[in-house]
C-alpha atoms as a PDB file:
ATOM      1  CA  UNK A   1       9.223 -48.465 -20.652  1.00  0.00           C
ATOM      2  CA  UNK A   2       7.339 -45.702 -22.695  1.00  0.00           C
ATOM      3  CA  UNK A   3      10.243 -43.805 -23.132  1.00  0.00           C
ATOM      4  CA  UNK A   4      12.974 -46.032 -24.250  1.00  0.00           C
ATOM      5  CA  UNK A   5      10.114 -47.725 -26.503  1.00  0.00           C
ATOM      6  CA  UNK A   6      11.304 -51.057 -25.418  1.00  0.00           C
ATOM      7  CA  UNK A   7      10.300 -52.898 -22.238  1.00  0.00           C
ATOM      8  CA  UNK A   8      13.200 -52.459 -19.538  1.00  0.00           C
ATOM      9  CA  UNK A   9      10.695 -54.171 -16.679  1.00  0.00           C
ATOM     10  CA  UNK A  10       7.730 -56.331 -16.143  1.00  0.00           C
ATOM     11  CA  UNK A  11       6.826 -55.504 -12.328  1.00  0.00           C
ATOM     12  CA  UNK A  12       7.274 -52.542  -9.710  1.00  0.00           C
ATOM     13  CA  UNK A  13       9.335 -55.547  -7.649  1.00  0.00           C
ATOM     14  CA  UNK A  14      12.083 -54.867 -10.135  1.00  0.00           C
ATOM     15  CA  UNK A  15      12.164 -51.313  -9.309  1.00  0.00           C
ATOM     16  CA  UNK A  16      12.729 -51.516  -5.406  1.00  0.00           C
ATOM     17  CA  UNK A  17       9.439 -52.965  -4.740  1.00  0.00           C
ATOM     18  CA  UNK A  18       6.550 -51.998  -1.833  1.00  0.00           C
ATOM     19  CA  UNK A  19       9.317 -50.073   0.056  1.00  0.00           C
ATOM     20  CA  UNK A  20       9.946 -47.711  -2.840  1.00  0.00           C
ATOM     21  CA  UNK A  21       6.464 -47.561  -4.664  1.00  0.00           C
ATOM     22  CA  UNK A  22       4.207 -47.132  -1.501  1.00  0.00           C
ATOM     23  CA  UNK A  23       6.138 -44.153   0.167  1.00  0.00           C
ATOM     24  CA  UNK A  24       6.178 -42.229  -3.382  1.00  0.00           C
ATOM     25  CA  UNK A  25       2.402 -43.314  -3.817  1.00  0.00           C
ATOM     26  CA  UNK A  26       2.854 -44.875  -7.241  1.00  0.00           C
ATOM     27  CA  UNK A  27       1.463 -47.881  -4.970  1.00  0.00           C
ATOM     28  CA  UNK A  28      -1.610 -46.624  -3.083  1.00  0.00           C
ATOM     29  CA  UNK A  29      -2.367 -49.827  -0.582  1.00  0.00           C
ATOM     30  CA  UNK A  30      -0.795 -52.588   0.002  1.00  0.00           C
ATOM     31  CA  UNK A  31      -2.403 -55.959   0.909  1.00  0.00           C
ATOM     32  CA  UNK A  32      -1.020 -59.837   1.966  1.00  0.00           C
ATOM     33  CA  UNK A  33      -2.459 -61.551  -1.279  1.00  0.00           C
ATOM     34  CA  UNK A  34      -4.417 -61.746  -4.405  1.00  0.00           C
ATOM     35  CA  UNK A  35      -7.783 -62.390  -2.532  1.00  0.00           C
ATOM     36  CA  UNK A  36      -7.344 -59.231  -0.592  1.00  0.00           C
ATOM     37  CA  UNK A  37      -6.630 -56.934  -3.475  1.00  0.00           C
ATOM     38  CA  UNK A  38      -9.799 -57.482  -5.330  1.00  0.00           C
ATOM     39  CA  UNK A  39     -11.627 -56.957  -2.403  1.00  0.00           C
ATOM     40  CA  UNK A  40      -9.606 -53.090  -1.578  1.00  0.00           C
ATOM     41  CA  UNK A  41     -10.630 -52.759  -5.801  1.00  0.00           C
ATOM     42  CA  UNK A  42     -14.301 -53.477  -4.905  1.00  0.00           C
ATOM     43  CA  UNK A  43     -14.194 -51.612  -1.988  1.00  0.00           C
ATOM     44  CA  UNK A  44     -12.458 -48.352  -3.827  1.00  0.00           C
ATOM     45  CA  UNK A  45     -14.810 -48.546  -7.170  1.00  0.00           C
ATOM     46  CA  UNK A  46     -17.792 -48.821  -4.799  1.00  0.00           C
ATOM     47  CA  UNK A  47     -17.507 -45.201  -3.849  1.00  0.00           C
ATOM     48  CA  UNK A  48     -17.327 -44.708  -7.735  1.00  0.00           C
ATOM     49  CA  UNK A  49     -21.057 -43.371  -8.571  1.00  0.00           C
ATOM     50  CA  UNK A  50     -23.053 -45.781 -10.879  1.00  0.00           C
ATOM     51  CA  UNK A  51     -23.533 -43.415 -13.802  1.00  0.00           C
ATOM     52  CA  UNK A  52     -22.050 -39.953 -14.873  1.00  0.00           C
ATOM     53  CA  UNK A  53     -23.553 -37.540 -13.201  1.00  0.00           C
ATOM     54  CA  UNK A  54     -25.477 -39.650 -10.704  1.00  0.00           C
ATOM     55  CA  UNK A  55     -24.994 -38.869  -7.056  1.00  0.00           C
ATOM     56  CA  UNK A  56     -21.982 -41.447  -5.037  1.00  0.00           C
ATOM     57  CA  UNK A  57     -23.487 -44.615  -3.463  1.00  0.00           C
ATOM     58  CA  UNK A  58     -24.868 -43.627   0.074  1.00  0.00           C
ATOM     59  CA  UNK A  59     -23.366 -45.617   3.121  1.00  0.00           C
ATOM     60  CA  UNK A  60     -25.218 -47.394   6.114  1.00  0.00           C
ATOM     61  CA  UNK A  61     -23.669 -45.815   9.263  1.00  0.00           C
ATOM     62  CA  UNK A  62     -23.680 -46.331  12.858  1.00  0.00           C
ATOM     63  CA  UNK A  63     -23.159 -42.772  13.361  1.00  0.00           C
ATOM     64  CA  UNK A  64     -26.063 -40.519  13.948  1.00  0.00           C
ATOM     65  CA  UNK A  65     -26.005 -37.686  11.469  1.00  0.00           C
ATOM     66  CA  UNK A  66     -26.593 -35.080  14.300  1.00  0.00           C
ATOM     67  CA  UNK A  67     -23.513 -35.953  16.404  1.00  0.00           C
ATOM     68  CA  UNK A  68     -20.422 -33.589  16.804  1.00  0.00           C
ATOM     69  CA  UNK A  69     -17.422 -33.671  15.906  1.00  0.00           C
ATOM     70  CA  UNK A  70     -15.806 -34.078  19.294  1.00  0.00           C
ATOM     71  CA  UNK A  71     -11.767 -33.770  18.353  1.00  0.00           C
ATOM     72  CA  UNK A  72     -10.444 -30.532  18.398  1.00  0.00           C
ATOM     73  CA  UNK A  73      -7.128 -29.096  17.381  1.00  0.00           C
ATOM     74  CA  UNK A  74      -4.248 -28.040  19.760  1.00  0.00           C
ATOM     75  CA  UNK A  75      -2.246 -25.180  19.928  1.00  0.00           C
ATOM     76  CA  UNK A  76       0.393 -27.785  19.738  1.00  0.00           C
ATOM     77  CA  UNK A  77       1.619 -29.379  16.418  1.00  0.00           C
ATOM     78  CA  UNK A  78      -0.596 -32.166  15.767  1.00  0.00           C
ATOM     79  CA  UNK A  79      -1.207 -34.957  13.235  1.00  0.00           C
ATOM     80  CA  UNK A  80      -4.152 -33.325  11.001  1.00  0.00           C
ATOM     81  CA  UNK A  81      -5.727 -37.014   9.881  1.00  0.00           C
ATOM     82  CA  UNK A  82      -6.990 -37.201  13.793  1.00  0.00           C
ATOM     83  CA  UNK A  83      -9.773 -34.437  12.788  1.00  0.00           C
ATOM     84  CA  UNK A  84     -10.845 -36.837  10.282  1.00  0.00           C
ATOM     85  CA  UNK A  85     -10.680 -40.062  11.819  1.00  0.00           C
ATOM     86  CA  UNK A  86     -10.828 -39.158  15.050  1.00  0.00           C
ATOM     87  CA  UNK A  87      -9.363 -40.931  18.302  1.00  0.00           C
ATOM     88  CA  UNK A  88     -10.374 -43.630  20.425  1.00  0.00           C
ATOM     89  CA  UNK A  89     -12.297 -41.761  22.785  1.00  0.00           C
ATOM     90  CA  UNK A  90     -13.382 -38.584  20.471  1.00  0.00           C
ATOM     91  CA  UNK A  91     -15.236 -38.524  17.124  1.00  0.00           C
ATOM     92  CA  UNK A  92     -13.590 -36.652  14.227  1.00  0.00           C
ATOM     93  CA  UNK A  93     -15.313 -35.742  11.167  1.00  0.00           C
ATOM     94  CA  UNK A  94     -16.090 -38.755   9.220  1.00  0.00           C
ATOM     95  CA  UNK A  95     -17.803 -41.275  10.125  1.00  0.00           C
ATOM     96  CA  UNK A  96     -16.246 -44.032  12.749  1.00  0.00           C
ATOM     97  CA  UNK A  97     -14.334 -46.525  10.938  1.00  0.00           C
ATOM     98  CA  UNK A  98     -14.556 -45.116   7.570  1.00  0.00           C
ATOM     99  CA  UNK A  99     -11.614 -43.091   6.693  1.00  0.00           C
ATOM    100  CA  UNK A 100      -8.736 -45.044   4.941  1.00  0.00           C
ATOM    101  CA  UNK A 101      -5.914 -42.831   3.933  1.00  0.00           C
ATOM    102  CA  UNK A 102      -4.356 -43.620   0.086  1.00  0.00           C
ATOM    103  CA  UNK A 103      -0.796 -42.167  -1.016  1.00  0.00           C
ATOM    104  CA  UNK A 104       0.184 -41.793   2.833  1.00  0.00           C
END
């Protein structure tokens, strides 16, 4: 639109929609409705500290600070998101629950 200094669309639905936007990452989540996209924006701008230079907003967790990180790499190709979010029967580095990829 910028470019041509004219407006050539209105919507990302005009230019192929979810299945083009989210793999490129020009979309970073995608939700069912309106309802559920202002709660992901909450949910993303809570992480956003409250002033400059103040520290982020600290998180209640049911993980114990002290525990290990219990996933460990193979010597085998692996997907590298499992150190973070773990598995279902081993902890990975954040805590359980918490980590939601963006621009997958």
């Amino acid at each position: 639109n910028k470019l041509l200094g004219r407006e050539v669309y209105t919507t990302n639905d005009q230019l192929g929609g979810l299945e083009i936007m989210y793999p490129i990452g020009v979309t970073h989540l995608e939700v069912d409705n309106d309802r559920e996209g202002v709660d992901a924006i909450l949910e993303w701008i809570s992480f956003v500290p409250e002033k400059v230079g103040a520290p982020p907003a600290a998180r209640i967790s049911s993980d114990p600070v002290d525990r290990d990180v219990e996933w460990r790499p193979t010597p085998s190709p692996y997907d590298p998101r499992l150190m973070l979010a773990g598995t279902e029967d081993k902890a990975g580095f954040f805590d359980e629950g918490s980590f939601k990829e963006y621009l997958a």
